[in-house]
Protein backbone atom coordinates (compact mmCIF):
# COMPACT_ATOMS: atom_id res chain seq x y z
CA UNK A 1 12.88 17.20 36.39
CA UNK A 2 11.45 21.12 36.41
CA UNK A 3 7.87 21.77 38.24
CA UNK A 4 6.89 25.14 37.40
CA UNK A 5 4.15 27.51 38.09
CA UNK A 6 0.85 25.91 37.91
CA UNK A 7 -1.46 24.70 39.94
CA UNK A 8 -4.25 23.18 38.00
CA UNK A 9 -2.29 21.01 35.32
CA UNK A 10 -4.75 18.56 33.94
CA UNK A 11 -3.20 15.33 34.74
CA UNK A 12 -2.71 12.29 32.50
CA UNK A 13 -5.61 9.63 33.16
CA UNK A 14 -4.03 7.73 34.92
CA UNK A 15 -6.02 5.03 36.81
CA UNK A 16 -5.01 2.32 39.69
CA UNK A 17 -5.44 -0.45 36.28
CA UNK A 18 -3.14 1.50 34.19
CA UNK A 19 0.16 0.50 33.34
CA UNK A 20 2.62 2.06 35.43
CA UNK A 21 4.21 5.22 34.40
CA UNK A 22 7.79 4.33 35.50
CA UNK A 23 8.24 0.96 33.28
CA UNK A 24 7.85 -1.52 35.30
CA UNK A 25 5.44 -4.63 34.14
CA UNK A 26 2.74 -3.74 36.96
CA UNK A 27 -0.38 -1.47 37.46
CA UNK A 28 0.05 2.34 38.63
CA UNK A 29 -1.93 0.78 42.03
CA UNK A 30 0.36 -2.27 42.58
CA UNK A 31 3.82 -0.44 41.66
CA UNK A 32 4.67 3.45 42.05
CA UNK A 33 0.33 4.32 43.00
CA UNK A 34 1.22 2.25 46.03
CA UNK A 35 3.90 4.06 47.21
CA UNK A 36 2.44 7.28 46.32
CA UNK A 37 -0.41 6.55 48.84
CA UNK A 38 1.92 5.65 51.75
CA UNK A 39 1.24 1.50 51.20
CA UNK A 40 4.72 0.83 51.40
CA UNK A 41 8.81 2.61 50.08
CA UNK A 42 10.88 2.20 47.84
CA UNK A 43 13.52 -0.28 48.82
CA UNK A 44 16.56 1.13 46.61
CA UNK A 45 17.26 3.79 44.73
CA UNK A 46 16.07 2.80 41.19
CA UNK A 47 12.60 2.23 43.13
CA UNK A 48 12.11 5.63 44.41
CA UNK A 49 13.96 7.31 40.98
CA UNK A 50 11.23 5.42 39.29
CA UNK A 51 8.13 6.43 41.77
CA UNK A 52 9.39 10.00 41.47
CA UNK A 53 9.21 9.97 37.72
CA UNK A 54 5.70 8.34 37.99
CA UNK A 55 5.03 11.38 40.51
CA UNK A 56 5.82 13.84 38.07
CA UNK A 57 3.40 12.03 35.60
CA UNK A 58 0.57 12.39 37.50
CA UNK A 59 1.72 15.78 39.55
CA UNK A 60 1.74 14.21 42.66
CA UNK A 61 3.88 17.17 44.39
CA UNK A 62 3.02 15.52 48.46
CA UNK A 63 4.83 12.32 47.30
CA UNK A 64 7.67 14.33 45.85
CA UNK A 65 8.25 16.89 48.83
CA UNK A 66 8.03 13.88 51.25
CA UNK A 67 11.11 12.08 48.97
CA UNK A 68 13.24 14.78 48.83
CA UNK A 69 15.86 15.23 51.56
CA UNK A 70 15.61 17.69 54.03
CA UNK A 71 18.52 19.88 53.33
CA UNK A 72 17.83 20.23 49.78
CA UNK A 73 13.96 20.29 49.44
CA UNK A 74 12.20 23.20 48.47
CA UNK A 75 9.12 24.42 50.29
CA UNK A 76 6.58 23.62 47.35
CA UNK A 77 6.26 22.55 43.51
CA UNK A 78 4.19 23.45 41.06
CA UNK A 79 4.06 21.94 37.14
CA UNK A 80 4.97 22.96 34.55
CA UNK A 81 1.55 22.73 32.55
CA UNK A 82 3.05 22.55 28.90
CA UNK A 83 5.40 19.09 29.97
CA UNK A 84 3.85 15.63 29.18
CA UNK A 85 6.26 13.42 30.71
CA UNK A 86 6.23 10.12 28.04
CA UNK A 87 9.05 7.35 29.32
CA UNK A 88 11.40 6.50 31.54
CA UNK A 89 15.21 4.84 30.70
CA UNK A 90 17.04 3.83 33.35
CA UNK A 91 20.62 4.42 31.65
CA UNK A 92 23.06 3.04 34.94
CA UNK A 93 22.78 2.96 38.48
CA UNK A 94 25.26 2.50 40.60
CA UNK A 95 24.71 0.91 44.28
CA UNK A 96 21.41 1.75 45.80
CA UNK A 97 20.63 -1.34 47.18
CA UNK A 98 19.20 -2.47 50.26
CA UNK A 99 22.36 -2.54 51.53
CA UNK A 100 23.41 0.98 51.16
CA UNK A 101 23.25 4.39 52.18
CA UNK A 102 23.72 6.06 48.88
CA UNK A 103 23.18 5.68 45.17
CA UNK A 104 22.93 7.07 42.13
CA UNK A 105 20.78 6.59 39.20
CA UNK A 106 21.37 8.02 35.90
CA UNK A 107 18.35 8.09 34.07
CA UNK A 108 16.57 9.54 30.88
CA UNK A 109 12.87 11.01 30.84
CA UNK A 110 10.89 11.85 27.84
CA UNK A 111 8.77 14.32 27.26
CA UNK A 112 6.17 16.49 25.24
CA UNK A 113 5.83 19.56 24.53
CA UNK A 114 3.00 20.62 22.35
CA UNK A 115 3.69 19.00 19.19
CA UNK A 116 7.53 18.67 20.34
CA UNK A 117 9.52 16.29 22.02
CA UNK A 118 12.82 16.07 23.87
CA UNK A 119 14.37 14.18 27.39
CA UNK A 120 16.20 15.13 29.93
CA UNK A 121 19.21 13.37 31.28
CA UNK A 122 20.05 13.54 35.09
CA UNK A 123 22.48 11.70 37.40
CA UNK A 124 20.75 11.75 40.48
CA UNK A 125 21.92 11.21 43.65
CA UNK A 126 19.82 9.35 46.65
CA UNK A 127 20.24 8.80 50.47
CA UNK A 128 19.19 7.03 53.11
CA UNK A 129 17.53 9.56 55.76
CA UNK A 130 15.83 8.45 58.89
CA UNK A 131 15.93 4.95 56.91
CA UNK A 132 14.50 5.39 53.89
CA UNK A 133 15.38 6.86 50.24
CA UNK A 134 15.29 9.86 49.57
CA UNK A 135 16.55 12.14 46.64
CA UNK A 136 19.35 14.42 47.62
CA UNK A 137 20.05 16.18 44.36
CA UNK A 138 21.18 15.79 40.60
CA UNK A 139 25.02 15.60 39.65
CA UNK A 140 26.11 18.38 37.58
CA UNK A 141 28.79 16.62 35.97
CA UNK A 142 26.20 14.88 33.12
């Protein structure tokens, strides 16, 4: 997903009560809000692919950076201010688990654009570094 120059995007409102961004039947506090705010991580793949989408939703660049792996992060983000990111479809993911080191989720994320609309669809690719989950980068190949 792009993060472009900006650095005061208004942000969705988005409240601990309100449905989570990433699709899952919980609040924003009690799914991806609690991982955002360091109360717990992601224990596969799908988990963090789903908190980083819900990141992007409410531009929360910290959780995002602190994701990312270390040989592929970039120093900062900033967001795009046009994008209104609108849904999440998890298309396929393959391993992931607790039990693994790597996985991939192929996903699909709506957006908005002004009075347009589109999605982007991204294989990503995740890791396990110093124990956790962490996004290494996107497969080309989709």
């Amino acid at each position: 997903m792009t993060a472009k120059n900006n650095r005061n995007r208004r942000r969705p409102a988005i409240t601990s009560a309100s449905p989570c961004p990433c699709g899952l039947d919980d609040t924003y506090g009690s799914c991806c809000g609690a991982l955002h705010a360091g109360r717990g991580t992601a224990a596969t793949a799908e988990r963090l692919m789903r908190s980083r989408y819900s990141a992007f939703v409410v531009g929360d660049a910290p959780y995002l950076l602190r994701t990312w792996h270390s040989s592929t992060r970039p120093a900062d983000l900033d967001f795009d201010p046009d994008i209104r990111w609108t849904g999440l479809d998890i298309l396929a993911t393959r391993a992931g688990s607790a039990f693994h080191t790597e996985g991939t989720v192929e996903f699909r994320a709506h957006y908005r654009v002004g009075a347009d609309t589109g999605s982007q669809h991204e294989l990503s690719r995740f890791v396990r570094e110093d124990g956790h989950w962490v996004y290494l980068d996107a497969d080309p190949s989709v």
